[in-house]
C-alpha atoms as a PDB file:
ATOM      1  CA  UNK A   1      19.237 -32.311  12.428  1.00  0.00           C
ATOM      2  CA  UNK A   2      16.186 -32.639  14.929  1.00  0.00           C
ATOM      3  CA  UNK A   3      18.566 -32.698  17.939  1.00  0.00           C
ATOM      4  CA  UNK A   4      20.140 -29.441  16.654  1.00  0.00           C
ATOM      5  CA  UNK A   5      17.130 -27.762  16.381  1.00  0.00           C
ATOM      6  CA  UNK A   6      15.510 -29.537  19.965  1.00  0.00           C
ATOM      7  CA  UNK A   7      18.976 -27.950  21.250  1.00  0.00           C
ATOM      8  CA  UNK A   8      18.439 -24.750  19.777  1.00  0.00           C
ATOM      9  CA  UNK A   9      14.952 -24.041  20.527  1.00  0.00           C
ATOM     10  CA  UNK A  10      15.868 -24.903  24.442  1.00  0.00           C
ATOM     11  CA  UNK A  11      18.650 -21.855  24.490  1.00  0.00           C
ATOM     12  CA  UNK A  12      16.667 -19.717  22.772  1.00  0.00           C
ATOM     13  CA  UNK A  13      13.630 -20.149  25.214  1.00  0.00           C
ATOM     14  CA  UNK A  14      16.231 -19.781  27.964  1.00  0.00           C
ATOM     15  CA  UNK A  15      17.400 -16.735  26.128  1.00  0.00           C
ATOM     16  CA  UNK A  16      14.529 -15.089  25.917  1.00  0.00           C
ATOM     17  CA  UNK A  17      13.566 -16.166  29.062  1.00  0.00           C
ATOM     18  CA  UNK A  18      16.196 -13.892  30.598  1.00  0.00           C
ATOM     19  CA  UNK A  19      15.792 -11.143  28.030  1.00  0.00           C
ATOM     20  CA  UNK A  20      12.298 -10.007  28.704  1.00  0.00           C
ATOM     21  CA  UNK A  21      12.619 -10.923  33.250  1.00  0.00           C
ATOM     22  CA  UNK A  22      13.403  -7.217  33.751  1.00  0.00           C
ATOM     23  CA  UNK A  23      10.236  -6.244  31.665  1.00  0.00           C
ATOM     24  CA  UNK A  24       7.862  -8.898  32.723  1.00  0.00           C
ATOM     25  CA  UNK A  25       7.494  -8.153  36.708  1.00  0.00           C
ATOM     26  CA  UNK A  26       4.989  -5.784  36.726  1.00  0.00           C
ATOM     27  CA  UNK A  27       3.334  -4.522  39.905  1.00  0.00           C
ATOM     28  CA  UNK A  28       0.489  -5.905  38.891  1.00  0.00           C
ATOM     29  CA  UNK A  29       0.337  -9.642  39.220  1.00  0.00           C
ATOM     30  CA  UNK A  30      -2.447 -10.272  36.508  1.00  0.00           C
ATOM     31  CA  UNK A  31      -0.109  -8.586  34.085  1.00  0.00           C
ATOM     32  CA  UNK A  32       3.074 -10.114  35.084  1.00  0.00           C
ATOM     33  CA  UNK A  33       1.038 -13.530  34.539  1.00  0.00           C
ATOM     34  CA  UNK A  34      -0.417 -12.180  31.259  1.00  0.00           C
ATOM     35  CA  UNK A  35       2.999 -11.820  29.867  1.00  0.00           C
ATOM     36  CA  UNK A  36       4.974 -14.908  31.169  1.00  0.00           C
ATOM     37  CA  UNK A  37       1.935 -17.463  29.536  1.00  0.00           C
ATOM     38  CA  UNK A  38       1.703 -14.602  26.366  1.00  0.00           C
ATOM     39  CA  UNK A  39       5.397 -15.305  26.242  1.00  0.00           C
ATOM     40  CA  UNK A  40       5.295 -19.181  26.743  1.00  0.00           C
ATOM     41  CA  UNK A  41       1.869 -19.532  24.312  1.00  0.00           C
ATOM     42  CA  UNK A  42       4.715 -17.514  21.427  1.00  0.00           C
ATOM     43  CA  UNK A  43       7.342 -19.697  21.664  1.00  0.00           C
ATOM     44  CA  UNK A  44       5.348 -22.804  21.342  1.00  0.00           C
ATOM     45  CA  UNK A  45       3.162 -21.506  18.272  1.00  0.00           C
ATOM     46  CA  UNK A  46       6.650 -20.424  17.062  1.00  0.00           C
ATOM     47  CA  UNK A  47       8.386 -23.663  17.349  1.00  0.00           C
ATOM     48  CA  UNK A  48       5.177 -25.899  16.430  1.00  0.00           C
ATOM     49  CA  UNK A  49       5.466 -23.683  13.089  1.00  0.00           C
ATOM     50  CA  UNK A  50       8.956 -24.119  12.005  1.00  0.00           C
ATOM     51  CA  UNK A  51       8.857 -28.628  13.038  1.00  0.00           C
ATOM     52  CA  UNK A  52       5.527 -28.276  10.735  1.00  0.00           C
ATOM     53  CA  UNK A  53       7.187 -26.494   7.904  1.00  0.00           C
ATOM     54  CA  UNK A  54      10.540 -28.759   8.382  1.00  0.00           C
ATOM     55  CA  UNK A  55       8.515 -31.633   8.273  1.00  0.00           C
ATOM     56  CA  UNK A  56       6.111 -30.981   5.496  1.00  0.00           C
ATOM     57  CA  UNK A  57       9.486 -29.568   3.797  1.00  0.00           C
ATOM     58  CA  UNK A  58      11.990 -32.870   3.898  1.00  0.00           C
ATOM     59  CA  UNK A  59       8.339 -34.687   2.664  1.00  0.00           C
ATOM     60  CA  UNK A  60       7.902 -32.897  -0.351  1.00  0.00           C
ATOM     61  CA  UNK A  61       4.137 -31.338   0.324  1.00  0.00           C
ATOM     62  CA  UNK A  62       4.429 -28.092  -0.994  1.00  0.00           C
ATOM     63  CA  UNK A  63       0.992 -26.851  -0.396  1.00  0.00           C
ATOM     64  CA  UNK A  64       1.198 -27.636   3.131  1.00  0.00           C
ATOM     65  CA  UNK A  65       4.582 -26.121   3.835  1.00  0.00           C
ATOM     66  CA  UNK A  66       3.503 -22.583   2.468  1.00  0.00           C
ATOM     67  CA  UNK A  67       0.520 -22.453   3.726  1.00  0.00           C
ATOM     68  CA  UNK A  68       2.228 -23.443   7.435  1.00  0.00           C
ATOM     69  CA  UNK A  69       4.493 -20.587   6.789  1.00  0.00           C
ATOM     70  CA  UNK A  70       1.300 -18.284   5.901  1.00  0.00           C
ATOM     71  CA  UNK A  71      -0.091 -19.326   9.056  1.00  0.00           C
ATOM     72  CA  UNK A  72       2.579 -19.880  11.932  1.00  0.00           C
ATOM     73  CA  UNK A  73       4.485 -16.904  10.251  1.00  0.00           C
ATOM     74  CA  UNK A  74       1.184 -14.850  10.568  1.00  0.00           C
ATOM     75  CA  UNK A  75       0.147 -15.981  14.359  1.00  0.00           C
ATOM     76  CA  UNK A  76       3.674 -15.490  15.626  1.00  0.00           C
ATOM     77  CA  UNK A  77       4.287 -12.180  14.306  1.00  0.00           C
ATOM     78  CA  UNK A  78       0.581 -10.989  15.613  1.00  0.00           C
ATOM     79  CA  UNK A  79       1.766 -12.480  19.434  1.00  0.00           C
ATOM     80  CA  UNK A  80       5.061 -10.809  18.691  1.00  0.00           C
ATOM     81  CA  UNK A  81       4.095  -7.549  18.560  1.00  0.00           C
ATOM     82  CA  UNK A  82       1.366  -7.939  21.240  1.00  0.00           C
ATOM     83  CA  UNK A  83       4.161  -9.662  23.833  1.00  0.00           C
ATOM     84  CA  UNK A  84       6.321  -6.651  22.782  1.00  0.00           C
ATOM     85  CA  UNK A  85       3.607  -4.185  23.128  1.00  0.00           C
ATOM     86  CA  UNK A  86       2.910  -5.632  26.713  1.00  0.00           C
ATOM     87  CA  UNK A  87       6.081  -5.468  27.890  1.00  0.00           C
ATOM     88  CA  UNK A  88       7.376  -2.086  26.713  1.00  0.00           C
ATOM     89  CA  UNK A  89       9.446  -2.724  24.190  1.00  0.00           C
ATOM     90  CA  UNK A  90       6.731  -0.798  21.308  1.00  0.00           C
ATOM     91  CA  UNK A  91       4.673   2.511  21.575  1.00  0.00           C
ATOM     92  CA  UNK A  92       6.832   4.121  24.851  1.00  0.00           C
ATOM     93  CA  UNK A  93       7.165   7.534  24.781  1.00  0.00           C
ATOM     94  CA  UNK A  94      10.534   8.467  26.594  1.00  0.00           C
ATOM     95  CA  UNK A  95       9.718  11.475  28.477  1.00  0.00           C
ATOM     96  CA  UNK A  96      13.201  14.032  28.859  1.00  0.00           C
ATOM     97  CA  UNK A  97      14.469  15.630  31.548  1.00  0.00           C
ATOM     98  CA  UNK A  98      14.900  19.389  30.080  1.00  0.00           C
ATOM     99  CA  UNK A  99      15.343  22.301  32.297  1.00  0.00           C
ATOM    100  CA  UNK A 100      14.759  25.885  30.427  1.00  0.00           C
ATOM    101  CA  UNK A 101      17.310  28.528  31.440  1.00  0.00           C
ATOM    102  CA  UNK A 102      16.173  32.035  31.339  1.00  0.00           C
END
């Protein structure tokens, strides 16, 4: 089951990776760096979450499992919408393109 989910996390990154590319150059080179280590810093809190919940899980600490999924669950979601906020994908106004006839 730990190669599965060694596996998985490696497409996903890879996934992701090439989901947020367009998004992430900026013209601005602090901010393009800003949200490729914002990105990176998610993905390992993430994935350091769910092996310490797995593990705690198949070991039978209870207490230590839901309180890992308070906190991981709480972090990630916080650098979620930050990452998303960062790169566009939250809080953009579309502006349209309407011409008034008279």
């Amino acid at each position: 089951m730990g190669t599965i989910l060694v596996f998985v996390a490696g497409v996903l990154f890879l996934a992701g990776i090439l989901f947020i590319k367009p998004r992430a150059k900026c013209e601005l080179m602090w901010k393009t760096v800003l949200n490729w280590s914002l990105y990176v810093v998610w993905y390992a809190i993430t994935w350091i979450g769910i092996s310490f919940v797995y593990i705690n899980f198949n070991v039978g600490h209870v207490k230590a499992t839901s309180t890992a999924i308070f906190l991981f669950l709480g972090i990630s979601v916080v650098l979620a919408i930050a990452l998303a906020r960062l790169l566009g994908f939250i809080g953009v106004k579309k502006i349209s393109n309407t011409t008034v006839q008279v």
